[in-house]
C-alpha atoms as a PDB file:
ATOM      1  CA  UNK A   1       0.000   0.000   0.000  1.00  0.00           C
ATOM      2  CA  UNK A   2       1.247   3.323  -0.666  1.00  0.00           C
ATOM      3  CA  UNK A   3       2.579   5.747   1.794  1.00  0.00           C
ATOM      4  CA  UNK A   4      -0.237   8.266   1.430  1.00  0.00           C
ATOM      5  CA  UNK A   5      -2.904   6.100   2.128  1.00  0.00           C
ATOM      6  CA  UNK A   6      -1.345   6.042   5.524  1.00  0.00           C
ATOM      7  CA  UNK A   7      -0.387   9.539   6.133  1.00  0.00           C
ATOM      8  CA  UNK A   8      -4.349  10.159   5.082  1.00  0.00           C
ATOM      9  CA  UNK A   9      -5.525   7.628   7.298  1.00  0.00           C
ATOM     10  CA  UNK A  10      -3.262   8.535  10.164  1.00  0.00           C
ATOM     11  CA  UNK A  11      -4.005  12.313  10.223  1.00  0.00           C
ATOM     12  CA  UNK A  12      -7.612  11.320   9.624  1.00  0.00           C
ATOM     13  CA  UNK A  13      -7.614   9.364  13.391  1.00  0.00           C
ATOM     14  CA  UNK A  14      -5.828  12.749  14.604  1.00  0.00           C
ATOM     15  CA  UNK A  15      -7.854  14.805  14.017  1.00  0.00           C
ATOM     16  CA  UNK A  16     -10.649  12.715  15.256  1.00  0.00           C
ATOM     17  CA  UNK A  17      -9.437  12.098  18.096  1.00  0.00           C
ATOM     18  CA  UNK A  18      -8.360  15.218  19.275  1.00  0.00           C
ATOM     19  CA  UNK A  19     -12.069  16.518  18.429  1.00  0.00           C
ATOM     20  CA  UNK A  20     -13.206  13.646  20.457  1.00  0.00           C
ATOM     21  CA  UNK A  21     -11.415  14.071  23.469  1.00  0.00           C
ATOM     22  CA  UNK A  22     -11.232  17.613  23.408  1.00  0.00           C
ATOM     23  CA  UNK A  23     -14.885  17.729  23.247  1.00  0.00           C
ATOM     24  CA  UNK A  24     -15.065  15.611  25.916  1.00  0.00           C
ATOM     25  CA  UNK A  25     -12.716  17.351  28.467  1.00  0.00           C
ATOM     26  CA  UNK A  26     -14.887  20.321  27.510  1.00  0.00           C
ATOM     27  CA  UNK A  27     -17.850  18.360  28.950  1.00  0.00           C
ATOM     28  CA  UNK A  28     -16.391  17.222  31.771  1.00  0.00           C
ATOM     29  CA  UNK A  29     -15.791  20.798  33.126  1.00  0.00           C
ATOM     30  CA  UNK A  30     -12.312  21.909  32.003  1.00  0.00           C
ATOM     31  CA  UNK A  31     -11.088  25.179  30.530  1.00  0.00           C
ATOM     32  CA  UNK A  32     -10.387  25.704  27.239  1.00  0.00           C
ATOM     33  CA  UNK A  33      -6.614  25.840  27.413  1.00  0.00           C
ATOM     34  CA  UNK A  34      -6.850  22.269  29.659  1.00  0.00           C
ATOM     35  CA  UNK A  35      -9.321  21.023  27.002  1.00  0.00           C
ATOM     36  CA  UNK A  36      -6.826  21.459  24.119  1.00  0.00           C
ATOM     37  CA  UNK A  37      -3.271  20.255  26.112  1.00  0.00           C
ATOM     38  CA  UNK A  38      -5.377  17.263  27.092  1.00  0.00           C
ATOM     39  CA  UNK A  39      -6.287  16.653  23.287  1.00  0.00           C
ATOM     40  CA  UNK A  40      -2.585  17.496  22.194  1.00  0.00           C
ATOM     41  CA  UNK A  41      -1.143  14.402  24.141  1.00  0.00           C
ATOM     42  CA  UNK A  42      -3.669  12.304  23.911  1.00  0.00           C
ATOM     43  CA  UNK A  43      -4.899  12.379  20.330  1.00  0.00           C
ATOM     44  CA  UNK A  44      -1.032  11.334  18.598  1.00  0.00           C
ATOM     45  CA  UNK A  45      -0.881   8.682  21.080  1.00  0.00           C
ATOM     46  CA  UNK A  46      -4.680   7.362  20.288  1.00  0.00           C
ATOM     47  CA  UNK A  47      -3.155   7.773  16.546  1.00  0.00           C
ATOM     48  CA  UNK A  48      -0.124   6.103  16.540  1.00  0.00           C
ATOM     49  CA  UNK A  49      -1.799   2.903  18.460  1.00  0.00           C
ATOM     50  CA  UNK A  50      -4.991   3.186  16.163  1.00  0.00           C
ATOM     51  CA  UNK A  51      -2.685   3.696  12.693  1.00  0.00           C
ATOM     52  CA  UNK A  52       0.377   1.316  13.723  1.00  0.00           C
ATOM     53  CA  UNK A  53      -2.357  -1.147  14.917  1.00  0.00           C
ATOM     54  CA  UNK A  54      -4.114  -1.394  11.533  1.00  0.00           C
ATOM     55  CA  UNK A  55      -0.512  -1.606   9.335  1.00  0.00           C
ATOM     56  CA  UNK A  56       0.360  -4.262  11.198  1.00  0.00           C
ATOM     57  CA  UNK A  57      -2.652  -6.140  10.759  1.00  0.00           C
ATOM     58  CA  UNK A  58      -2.880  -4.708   7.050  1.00  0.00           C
ATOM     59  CA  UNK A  59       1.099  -6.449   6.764  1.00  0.00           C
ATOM     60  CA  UNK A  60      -0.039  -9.926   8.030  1.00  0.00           C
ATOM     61  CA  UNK A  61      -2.926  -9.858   5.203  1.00  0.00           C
ATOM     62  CA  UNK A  62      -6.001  -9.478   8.130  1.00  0.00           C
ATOM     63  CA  UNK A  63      -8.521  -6.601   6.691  1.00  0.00           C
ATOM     64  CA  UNK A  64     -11.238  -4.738   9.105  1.00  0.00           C
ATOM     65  CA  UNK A  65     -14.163  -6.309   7.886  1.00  0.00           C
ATOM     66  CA  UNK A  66     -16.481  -3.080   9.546  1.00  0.00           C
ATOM     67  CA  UNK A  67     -14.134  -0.286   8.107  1.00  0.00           C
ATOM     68  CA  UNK A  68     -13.815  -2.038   4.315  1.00  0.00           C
ATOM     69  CA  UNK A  69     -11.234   0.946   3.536  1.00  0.00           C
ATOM     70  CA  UNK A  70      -7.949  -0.756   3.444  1.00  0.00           C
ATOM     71  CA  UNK A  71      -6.704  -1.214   0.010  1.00  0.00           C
ATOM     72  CA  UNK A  72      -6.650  -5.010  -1.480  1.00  0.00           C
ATOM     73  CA  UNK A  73      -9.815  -6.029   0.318  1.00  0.00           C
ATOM     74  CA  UNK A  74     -11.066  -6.870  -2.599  1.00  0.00           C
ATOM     75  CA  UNK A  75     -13.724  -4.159  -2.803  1.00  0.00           C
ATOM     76  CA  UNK A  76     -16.063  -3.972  -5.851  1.00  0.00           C
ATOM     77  CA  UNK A  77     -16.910  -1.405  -7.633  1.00  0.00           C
ATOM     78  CA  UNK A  78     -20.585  -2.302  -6.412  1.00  0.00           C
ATOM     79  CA  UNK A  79     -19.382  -2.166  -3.387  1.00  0.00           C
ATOM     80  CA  UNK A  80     -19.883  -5.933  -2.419  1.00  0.00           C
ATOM     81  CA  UNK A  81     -16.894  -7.731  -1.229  1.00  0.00           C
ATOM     82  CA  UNK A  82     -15.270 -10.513  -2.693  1.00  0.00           C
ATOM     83  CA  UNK A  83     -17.067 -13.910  -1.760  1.00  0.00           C
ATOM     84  CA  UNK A  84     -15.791 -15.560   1.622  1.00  0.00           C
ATOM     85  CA  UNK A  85     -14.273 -18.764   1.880  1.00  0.00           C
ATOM     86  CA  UNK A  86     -15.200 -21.627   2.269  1.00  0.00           C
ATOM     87  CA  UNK A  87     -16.065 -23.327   5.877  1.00  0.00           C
ATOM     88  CA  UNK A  88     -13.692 -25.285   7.333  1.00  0.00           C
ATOM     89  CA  UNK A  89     -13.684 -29.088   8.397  1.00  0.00           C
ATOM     90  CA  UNK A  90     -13.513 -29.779  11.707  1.00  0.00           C
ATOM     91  CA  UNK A  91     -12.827 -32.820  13.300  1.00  0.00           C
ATOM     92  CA  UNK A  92     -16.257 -32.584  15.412  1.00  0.00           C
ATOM     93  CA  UNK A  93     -18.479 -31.077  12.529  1.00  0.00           C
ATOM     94  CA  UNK A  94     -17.874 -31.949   9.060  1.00  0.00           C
ATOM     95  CA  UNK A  95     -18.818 -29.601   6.317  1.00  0.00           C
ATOM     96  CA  UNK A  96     -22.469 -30.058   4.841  1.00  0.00           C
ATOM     97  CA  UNK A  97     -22.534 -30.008   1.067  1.00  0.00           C
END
């Protein structure tokens, strides 16, 4: 996958989250100024997990089936995925036919 999909995705979950949990510490009661330092520690750190979290997975060939945005899912252009596999055997319950 190319570079830019995750510089895209990872500023995406930035921004995000630092909405999120600045909104949040606005909620709860805190200033401003709090509101915002809180965000500005917490949101690269939510990013880096979230981002680093989903390349990993991406690398080892396991795809989000919810999100469906990772490139080589095998998206459509219909939008329907790619058909699933076949069930496996198992030694208790053998596959119908």
């Amino acid at each position: 996958m190319r570079p830019s999909f995750w510089i895209r995705r990872f500023l995406t979950v930035l921004a995000l989250a630092a909405l999120i949990i600045g909104g949040a510490q606005l909620l709860k009661g805190y200033d401003l100024a709090a509101s915002s330092r809180h965000a500005a520690i917490w949101a690269p750190i939510t990013a880096v997990i979230f981002t680093g979290g989903r390349f990993f997975q991406s690398r080892r060939g396991r795809h989000c089936a919810l999100c469906r945005d990772t490139p080589g899912m095998g998206v459509g252009a219909g939008g329907t995925s790619a058909p699933s596999p076949p069930p496996r055997e198992t030694a208790d319950r053998p596959t119908v036919q």
